[in-house]
N, C-alpha and C. Protein backbone atom coordinates (compact mmCIF):
# COMPACT_ATOMS: atom_id res chain seq x y z
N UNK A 1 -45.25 -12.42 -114.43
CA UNK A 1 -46.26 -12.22 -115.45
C UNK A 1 -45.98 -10.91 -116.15
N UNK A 2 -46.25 -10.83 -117.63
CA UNK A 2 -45.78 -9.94 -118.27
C UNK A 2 -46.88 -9.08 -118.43
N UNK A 3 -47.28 -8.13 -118.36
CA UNK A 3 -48.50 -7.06 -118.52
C UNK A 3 -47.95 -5.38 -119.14
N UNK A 4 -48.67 -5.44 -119.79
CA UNK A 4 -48.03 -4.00 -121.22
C UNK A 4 -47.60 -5.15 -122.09
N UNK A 5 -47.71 -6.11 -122.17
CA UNK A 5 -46.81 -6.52 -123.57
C UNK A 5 -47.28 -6.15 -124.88
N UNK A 6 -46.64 -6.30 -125.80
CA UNK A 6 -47.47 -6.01 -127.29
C UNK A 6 -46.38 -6.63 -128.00
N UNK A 7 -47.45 -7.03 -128.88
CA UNK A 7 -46.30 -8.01 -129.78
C UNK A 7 -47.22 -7.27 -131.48
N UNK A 8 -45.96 -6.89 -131.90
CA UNK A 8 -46.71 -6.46 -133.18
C UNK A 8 -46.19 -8.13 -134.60
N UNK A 9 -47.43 -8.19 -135.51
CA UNK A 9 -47.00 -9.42 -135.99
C UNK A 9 -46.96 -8.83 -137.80
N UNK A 10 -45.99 -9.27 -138.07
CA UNK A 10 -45.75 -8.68 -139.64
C UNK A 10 -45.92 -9.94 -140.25
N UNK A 11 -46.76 -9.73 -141.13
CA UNK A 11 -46.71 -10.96 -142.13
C UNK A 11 -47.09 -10.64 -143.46
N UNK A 12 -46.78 -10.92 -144.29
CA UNK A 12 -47.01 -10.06 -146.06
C UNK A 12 -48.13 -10.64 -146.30
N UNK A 13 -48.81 -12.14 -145.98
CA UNK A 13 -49.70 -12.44 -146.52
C UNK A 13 -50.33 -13.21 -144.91
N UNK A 14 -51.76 -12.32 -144.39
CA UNK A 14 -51.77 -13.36 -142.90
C UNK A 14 -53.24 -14.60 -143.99
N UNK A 15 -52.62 -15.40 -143.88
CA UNK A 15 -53.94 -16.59 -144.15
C UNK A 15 -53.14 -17.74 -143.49
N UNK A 16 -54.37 -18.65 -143.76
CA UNK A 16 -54.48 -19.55 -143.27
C UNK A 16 -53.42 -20.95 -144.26
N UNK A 17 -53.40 -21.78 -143.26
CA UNK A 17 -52.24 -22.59 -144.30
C UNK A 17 -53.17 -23.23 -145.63
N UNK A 18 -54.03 -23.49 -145.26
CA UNK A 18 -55.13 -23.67 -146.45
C UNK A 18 -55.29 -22.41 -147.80
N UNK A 19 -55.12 -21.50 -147.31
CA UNK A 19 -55.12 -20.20 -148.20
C UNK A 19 -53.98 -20.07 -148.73
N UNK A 20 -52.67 -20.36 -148.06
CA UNK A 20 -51.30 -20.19 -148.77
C UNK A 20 -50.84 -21.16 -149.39
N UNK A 21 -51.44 -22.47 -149.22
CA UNK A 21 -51.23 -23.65 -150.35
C UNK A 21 -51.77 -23.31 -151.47
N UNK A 22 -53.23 -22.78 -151.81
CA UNK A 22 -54.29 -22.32 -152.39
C UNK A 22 -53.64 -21.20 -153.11
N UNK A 23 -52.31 -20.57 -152.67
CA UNK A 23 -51.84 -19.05 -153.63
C UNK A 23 -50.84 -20.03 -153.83
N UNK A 24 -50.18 -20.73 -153.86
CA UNK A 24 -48.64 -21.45 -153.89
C UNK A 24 -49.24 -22.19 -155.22
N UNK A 25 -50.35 -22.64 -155.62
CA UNK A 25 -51.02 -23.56 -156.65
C UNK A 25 -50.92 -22.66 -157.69
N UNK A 26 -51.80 -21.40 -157.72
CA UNK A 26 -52.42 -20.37 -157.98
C UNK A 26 -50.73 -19.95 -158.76
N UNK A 27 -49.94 -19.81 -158.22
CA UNK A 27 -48.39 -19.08 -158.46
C UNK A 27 -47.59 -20.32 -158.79
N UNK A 28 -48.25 -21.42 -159.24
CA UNK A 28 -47.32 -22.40 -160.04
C UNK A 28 -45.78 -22.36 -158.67
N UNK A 29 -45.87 -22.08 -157.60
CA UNK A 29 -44.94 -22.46 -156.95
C UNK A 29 -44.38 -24.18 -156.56
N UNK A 30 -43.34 -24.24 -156.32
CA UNK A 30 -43.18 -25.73 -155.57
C UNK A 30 -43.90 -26.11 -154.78
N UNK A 31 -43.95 -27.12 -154.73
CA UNK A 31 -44.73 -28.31 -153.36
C UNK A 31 -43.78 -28.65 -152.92
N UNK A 32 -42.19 -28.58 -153.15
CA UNK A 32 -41.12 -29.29 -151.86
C UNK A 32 -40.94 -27.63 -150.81
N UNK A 33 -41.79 -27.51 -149.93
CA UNK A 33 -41.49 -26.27 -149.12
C UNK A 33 -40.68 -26.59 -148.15
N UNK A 34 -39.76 -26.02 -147.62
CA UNK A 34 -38.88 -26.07 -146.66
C UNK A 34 -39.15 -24.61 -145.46
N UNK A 35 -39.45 -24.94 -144.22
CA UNK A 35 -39.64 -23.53 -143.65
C UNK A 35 -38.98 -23.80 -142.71
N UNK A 36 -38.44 -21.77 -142.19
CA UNK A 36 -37.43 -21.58 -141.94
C UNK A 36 -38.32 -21.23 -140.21
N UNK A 37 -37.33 -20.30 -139.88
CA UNK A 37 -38.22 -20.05 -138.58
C UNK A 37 -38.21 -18.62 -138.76
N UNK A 38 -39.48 -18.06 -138.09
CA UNK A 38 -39.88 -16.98 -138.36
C UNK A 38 -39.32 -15.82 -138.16
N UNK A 39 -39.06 -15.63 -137.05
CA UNK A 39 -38.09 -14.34 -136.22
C UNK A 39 -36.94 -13.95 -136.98
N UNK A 40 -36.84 -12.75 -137.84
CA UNK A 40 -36.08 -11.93 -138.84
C UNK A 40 -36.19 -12.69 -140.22
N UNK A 41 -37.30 -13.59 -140.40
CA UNK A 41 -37.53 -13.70 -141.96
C UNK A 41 -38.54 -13.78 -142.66
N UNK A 42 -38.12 -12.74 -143.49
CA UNK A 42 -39.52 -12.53 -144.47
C UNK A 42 -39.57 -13.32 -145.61
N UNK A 43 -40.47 -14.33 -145.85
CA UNK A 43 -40.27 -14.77 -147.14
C UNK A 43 -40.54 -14.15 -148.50
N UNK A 44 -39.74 -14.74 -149.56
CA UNK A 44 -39.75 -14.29 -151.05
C UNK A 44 -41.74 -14.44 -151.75
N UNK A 45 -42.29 -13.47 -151.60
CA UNK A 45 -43.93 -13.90 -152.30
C UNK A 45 -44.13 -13.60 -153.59
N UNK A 46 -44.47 -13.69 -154.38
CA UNK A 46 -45.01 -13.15 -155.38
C UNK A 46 -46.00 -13.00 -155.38
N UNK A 47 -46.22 -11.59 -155.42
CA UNK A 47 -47.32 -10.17 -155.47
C UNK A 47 -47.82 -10.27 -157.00
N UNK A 48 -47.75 -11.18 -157.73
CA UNK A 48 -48.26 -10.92 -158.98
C UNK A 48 -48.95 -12.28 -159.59
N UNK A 49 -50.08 -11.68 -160.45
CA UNK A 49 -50.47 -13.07 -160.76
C UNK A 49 -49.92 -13.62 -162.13
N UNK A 50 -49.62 -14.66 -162.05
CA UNK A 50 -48.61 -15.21 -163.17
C UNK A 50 -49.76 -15.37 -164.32
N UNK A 51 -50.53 -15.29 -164.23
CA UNK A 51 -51.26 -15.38 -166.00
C UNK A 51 -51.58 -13.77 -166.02
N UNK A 52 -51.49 -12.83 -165.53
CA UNK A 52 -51.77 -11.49 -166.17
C UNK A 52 -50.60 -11.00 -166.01
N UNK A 53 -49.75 -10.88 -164.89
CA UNK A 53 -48.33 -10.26 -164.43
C UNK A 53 -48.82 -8.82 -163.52
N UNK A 54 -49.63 -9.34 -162.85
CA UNK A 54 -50.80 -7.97 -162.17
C UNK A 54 -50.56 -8.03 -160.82
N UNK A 55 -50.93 -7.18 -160.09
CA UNK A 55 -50.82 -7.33 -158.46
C UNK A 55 -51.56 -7.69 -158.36
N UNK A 56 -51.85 -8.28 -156.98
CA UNK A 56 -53.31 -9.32 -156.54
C UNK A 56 -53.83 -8.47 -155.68
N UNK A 57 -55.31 -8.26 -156.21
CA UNK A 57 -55.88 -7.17 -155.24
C UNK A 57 -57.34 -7.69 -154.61
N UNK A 58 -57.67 -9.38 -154.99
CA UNK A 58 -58.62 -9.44 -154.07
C UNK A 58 -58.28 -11.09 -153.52
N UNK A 59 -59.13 -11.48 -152.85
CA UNK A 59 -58.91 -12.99 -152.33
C UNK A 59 -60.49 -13.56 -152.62
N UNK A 60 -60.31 -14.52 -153.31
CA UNK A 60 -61.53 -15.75 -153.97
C UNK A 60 -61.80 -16.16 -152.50
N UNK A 61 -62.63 -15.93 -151.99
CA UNK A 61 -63.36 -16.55 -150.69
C UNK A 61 -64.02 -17.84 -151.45
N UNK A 62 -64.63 -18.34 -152.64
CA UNK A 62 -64.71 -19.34 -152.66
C UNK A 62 -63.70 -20.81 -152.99
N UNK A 63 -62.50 -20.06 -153.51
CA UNK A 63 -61.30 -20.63 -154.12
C UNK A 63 -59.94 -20.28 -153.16
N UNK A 64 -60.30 -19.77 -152.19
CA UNK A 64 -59.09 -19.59 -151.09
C UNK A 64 -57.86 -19.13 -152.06
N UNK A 65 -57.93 -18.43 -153.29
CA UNK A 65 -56.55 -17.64 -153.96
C UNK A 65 -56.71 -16.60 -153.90
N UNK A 66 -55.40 -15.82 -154.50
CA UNK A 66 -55.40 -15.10 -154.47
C UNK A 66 -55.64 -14.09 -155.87
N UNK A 67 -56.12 -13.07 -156.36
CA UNK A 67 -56.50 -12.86 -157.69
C UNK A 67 -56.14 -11.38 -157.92
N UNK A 68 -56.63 -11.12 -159.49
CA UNK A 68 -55.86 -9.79 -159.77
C UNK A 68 -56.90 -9.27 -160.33
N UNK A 69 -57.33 -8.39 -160.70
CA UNK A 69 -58.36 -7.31 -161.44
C UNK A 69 -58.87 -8.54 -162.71
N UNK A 70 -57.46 -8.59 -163.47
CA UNK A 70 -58.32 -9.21 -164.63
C UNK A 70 -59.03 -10.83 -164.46
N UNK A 71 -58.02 -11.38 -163.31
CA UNK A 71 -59.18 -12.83 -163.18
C UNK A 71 -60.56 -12.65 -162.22
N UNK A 72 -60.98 -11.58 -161.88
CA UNK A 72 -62.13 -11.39 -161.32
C UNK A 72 -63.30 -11.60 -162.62
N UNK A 73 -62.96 -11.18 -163.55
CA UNK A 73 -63.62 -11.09 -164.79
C UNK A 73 -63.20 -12.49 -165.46
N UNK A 74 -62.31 -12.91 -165.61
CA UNK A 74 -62.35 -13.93 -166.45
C UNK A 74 -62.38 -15.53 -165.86
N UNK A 75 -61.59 -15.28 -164.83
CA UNK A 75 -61.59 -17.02 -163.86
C UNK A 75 -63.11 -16.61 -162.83
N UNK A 76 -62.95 -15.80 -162.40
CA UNK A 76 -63.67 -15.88 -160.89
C UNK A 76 -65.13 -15.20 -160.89
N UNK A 77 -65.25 -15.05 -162.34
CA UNK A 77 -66.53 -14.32 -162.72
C UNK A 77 -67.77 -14.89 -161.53
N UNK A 78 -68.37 -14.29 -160.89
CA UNK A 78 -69.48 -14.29 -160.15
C UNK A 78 -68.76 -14.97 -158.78
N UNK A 79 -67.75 -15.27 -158.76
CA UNK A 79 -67.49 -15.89 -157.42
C UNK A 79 -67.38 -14.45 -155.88
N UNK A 80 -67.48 -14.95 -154.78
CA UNK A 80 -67.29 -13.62 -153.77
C UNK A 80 -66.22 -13.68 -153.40
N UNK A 81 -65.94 -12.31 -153.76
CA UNK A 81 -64.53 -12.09 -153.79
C UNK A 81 -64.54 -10.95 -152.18
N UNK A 82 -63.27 -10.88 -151.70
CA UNK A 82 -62.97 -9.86 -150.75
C UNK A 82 -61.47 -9.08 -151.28
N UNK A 83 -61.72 -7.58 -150.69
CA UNK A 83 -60.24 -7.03 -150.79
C UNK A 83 -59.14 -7.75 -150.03
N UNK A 84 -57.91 -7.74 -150.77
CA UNK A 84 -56.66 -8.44 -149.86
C UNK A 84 -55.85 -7.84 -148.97
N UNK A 85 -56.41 -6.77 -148.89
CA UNK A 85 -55.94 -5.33 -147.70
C UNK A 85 -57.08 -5.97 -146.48
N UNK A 86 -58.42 -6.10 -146.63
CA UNK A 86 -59.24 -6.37 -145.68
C UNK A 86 -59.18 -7.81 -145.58
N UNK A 87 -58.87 -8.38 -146.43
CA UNK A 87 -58.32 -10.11 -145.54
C UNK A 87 -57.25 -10.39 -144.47
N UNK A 88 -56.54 -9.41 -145.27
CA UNK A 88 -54.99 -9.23 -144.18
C UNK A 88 -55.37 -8.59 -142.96
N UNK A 89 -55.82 -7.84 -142.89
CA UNK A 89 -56.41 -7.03 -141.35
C UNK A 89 -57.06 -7.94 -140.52
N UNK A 90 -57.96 -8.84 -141.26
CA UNK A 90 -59.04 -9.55 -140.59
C UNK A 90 -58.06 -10.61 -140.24
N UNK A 91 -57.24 -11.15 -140.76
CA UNK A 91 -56.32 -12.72 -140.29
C UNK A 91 -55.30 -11.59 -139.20
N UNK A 92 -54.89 -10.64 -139.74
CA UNK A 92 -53.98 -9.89 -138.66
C UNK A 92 -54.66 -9.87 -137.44
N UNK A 93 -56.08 -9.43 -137.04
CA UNK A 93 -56.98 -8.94 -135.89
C UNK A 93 -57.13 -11.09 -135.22
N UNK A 94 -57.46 -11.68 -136.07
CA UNK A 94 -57.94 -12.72 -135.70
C UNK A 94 -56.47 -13.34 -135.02
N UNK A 95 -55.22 -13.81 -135.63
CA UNK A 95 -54.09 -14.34 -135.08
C UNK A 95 -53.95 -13.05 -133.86
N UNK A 96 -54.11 -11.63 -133.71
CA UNK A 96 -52.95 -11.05 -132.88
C UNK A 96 -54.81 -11.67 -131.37
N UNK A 97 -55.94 -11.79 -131.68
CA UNK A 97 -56.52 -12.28 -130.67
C UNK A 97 -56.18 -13.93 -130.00
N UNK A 98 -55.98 -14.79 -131.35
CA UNK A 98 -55.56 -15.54 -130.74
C UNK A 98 -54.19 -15.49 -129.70
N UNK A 99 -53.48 -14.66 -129.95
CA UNK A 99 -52.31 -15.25 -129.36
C UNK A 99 -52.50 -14.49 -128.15
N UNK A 100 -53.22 -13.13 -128.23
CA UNK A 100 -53.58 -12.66 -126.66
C UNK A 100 -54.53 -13.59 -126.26
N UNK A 101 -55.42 -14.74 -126.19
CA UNK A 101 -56.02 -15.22 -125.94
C UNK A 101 -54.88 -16.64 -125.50
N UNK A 102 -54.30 -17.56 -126.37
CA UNK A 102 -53.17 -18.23 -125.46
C UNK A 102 -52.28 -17.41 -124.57
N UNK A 103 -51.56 -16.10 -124.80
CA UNK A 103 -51.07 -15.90 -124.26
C UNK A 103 -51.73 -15.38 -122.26
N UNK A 104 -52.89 -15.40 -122.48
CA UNK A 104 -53.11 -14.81 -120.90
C UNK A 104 -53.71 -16.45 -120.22
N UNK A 105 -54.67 -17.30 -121.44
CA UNK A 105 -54.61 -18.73 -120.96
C UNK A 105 -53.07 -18.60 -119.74
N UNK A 106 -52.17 -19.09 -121.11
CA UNK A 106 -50.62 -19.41 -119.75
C UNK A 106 -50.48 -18.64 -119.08
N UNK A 107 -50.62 -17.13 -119.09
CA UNK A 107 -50.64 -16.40 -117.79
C UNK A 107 -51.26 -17.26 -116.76
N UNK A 108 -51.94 -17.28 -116.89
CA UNK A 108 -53.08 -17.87 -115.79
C UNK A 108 -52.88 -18.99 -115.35
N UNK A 109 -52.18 -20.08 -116.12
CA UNK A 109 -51.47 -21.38 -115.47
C UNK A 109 -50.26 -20.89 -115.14
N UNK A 110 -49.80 -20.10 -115.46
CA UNK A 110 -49.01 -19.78 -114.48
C UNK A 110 -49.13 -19.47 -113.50
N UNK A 111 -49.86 -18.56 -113.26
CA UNK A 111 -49.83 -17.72 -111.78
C UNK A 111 -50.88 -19.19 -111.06
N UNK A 112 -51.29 -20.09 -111.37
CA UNK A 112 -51.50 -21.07 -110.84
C UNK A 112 -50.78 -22.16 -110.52
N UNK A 113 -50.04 -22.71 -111.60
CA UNK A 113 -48.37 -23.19 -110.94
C UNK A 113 -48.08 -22.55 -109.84
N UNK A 114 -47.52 -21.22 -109.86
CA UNK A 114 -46.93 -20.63 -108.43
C UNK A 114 -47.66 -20.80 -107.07
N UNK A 115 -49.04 -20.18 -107.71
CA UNK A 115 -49.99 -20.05 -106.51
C UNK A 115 -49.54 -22.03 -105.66
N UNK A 116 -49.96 -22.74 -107.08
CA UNK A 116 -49.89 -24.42 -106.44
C UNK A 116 -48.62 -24.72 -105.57
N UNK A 117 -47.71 -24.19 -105.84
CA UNK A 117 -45.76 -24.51 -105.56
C UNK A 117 -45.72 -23.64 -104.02
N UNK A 118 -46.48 -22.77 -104.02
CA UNK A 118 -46.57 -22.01 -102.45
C UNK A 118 -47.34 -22.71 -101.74
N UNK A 119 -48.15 -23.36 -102.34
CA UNK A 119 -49.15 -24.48 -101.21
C UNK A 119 -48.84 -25.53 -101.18
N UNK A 120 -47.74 -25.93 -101.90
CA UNK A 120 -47.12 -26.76 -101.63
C UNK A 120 -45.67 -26.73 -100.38
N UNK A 121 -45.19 -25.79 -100.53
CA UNK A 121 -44.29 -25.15 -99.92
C UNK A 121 -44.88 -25.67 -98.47
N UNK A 122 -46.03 -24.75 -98.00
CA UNK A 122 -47.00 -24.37 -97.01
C UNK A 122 -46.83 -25.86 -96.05
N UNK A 123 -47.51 -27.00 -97.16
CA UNK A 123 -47.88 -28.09 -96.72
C UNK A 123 -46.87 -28.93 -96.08
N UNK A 124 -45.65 -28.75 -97.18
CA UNK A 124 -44.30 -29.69 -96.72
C UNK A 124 -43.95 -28.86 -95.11
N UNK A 125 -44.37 -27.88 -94.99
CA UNK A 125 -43.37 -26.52 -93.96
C UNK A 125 -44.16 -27.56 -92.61
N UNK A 126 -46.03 -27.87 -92.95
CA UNK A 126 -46.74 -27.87 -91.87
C UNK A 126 -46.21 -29.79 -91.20
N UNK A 127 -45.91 -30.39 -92.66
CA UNK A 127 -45.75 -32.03 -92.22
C UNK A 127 -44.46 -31.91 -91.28
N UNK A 128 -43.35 -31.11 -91.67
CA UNK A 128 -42.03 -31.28 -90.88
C UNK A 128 -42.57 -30.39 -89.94
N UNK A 129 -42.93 -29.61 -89.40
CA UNK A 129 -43.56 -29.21 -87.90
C UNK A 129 -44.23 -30.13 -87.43
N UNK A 130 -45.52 -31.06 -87.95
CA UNK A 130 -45.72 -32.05 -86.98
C UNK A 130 -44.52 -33.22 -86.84
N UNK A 131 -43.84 -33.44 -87.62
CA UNK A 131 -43.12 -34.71 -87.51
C UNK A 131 -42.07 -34.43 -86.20
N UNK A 132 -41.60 -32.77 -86.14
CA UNK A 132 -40.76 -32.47 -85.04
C UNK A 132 -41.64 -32.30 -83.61
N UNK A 133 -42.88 -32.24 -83.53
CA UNK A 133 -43.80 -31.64 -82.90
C UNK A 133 -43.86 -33.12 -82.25
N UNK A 134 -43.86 -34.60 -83.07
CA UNK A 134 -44.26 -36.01 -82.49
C UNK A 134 -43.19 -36.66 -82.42
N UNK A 135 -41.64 -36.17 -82.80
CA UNK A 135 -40.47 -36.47 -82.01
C UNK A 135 -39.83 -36.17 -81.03
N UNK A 136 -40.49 -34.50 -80.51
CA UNK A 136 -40.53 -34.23 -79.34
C UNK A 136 -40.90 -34.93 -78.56
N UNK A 137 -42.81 -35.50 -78.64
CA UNK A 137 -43.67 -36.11 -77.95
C UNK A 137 -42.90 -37.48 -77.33
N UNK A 138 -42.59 -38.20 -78.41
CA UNK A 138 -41.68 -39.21 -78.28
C UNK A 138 -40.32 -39.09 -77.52
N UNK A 139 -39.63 -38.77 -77.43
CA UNK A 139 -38.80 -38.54 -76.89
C UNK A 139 -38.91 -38.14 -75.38
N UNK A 140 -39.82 -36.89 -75.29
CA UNK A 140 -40.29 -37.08 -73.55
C UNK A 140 -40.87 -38.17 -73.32
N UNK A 141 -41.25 -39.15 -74.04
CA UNK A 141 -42.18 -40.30 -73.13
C UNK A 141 -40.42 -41.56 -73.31
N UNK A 142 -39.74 -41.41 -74.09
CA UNK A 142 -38.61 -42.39 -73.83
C UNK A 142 -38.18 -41.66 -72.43
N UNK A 143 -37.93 -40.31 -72.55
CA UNK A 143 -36.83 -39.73 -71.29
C UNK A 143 -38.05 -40.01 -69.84
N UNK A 144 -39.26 -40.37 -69.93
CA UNK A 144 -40.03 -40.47 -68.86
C UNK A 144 -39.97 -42.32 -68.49
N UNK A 145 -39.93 -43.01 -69.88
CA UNK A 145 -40.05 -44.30 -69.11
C UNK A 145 -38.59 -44.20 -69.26
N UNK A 146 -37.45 -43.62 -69.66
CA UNK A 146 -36.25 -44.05 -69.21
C UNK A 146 -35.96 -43.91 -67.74
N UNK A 147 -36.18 -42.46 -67.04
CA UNK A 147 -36.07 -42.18 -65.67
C UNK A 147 -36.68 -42.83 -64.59
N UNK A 148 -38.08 -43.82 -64.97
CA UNK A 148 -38.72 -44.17 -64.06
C UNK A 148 -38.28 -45.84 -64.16
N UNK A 149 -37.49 -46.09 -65.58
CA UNK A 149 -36.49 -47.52 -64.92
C UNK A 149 -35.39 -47.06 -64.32
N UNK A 150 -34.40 -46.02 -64.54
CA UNK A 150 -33.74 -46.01 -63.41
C UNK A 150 -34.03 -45.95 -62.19
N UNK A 151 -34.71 -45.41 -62.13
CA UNK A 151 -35.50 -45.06 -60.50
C UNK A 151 -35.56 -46.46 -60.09
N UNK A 152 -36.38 -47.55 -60.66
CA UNK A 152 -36.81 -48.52 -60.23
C UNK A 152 -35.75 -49.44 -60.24
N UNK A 153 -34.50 -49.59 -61.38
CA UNK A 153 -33.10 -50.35 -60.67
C UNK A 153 -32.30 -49.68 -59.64
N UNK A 154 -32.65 -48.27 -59.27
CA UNK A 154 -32.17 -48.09 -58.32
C UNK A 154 -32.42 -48.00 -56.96
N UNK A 155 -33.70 -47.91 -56.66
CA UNK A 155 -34.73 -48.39 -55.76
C UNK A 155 -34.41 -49.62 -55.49
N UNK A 156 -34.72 -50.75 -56.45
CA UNK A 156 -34.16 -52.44 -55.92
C UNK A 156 -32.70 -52.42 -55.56
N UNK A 157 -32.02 -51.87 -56.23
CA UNK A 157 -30.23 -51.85 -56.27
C UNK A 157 -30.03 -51.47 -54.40
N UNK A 158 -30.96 -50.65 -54.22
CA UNK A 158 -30.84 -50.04 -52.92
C UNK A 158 -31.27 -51.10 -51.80
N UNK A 159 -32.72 -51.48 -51.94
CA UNK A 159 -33.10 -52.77 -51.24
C UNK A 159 -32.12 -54.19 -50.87
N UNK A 160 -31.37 -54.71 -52.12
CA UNK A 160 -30.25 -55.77 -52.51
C UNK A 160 -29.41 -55.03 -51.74
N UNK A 161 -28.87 -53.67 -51.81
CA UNK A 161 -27.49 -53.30 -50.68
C UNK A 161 -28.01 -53.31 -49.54
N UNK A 162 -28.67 -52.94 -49.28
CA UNK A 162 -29.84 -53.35 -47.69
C UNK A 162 -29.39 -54.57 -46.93
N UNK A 163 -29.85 -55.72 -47.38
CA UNK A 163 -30.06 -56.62 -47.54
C UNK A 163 -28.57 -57.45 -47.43
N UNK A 164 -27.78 -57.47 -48.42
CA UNK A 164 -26.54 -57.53 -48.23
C UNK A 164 -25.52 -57.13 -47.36
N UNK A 165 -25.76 -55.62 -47.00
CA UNK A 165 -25.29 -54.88 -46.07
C UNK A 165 -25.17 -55.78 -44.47
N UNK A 166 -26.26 -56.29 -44.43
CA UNK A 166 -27.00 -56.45 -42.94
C UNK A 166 -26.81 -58.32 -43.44
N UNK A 167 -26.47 -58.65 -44.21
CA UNK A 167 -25.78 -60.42 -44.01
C UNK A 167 -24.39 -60.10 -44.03
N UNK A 168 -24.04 -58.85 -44.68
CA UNK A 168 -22.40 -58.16 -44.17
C UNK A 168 -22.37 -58.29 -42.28
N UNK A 169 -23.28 -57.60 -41.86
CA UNK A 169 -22.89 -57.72 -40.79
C UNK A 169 -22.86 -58.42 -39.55
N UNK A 170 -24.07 -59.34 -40.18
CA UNK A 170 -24.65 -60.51 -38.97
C UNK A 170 -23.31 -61.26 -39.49
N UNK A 171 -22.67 -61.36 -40.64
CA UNK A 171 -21.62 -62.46 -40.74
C UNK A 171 -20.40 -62.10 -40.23
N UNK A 172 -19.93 -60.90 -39.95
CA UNK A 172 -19.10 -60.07 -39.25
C UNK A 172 -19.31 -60.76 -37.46
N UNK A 173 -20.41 -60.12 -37.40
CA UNK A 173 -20.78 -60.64 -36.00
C UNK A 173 -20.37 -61.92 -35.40
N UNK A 174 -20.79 -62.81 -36.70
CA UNK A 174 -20.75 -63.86 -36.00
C UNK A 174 -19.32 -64.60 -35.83
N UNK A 175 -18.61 -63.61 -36.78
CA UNK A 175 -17.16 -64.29 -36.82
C UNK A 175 -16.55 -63.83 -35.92
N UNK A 176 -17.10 -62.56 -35.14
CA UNK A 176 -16.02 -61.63 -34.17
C UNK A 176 -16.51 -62.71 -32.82
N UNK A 177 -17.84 -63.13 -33.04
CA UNK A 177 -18.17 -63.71 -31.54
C UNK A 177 -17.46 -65.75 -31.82
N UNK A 178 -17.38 -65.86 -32.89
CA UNK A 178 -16.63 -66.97 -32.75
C UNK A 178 -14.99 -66.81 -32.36
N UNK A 179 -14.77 -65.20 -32.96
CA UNK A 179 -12.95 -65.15 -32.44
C UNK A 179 -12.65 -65.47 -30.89
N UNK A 180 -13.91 -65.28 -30.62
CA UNK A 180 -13.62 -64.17 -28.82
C UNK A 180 -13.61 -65.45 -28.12
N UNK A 181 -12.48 -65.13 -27.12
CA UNK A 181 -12.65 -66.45 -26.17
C UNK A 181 -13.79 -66.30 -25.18
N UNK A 182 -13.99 -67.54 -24.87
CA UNK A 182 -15.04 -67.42 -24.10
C UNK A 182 -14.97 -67.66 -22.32
């Protein structure tokens, strides 16, 4: 997260796109606009009003243009007008809040992404500890019923040699007492 930032914003004319269509009319400019991207370009404006050849020193708040001394008197007679030094400040103050205002918004999803991606982290860390935690479990209960079938084929295995052992020997017996003369 970035904190101290400052972003200073230069713009020759800050209005609204409604206001700069409204001076583009006003200045007999084109309607085929092509825009560029902002970062190192200033565009070409004209600072003057084309029916007097005057600088523009106020903004028609009812006509969203831009005007010069003499159309205050002759076009814009009684309309409310504002200075274009104090329009510019006021769109300057209003855009540099908006963008500190998106800009700490995404702060804030951000540091909530992360915060989310560590609890996520957390969660995956806790599922593979139980999953090793119940393959352990498993596994002693195979190695417990495995040992207690050996035990038990070898327990019978033992009984069957028993068993065998001792028809080993009664059949021994009986062959040594059939050898023997009598």
């Amino acid at each position: 997260m970035c904190l101290g930032y400052h972003v200073d914003i230069y713009l020759p004319f800050s209005f609204t796109v409604d206001m700069a269509q409204a001076a583009s009319k006003t200045q007999k400019l084109s309607r085929n606009h092509e825009f560029k991207e902002a970062l190192g370009f200033t565009p070409e404006v004209k600072s003057k009003c084309a029916d007097y050849n005057e600088s523009f020193s106020f903004v028609c708040i009812i006509c969203d243009v831009l005007v010069c001394g003499y159309c205050v008197t002759e076009k814009r007679n009684g309309h409310k007008l504002s200075q274009l030094k104090d329009t510019i400040s006021q769109q300057k103050i209003k855009i540099e809040q908006d963008f500190l205002s998106k800009f700490n918004k995404t702060s804030g999803n951000v540091s909530k992404l992360e915060q989310s991606l560590s609890t996520f982290g957390g969660q995956v860390g806790a599922v593979v500890k139980s999953i090793t935690e119940e393959g352990i479990k498993i596994k002693s209960m195979v190695d417990l019923y495995t040992a207690k079938r050996i035990a038990f084929i070898e327990k019978h295995a033992q009984k069957e040699k028993d068993i065998l052992t001792k028809i080993l020997l009664d059949n021994k017996t009986i062959l040594c007492q059939s050898i023997r003369p009598k």
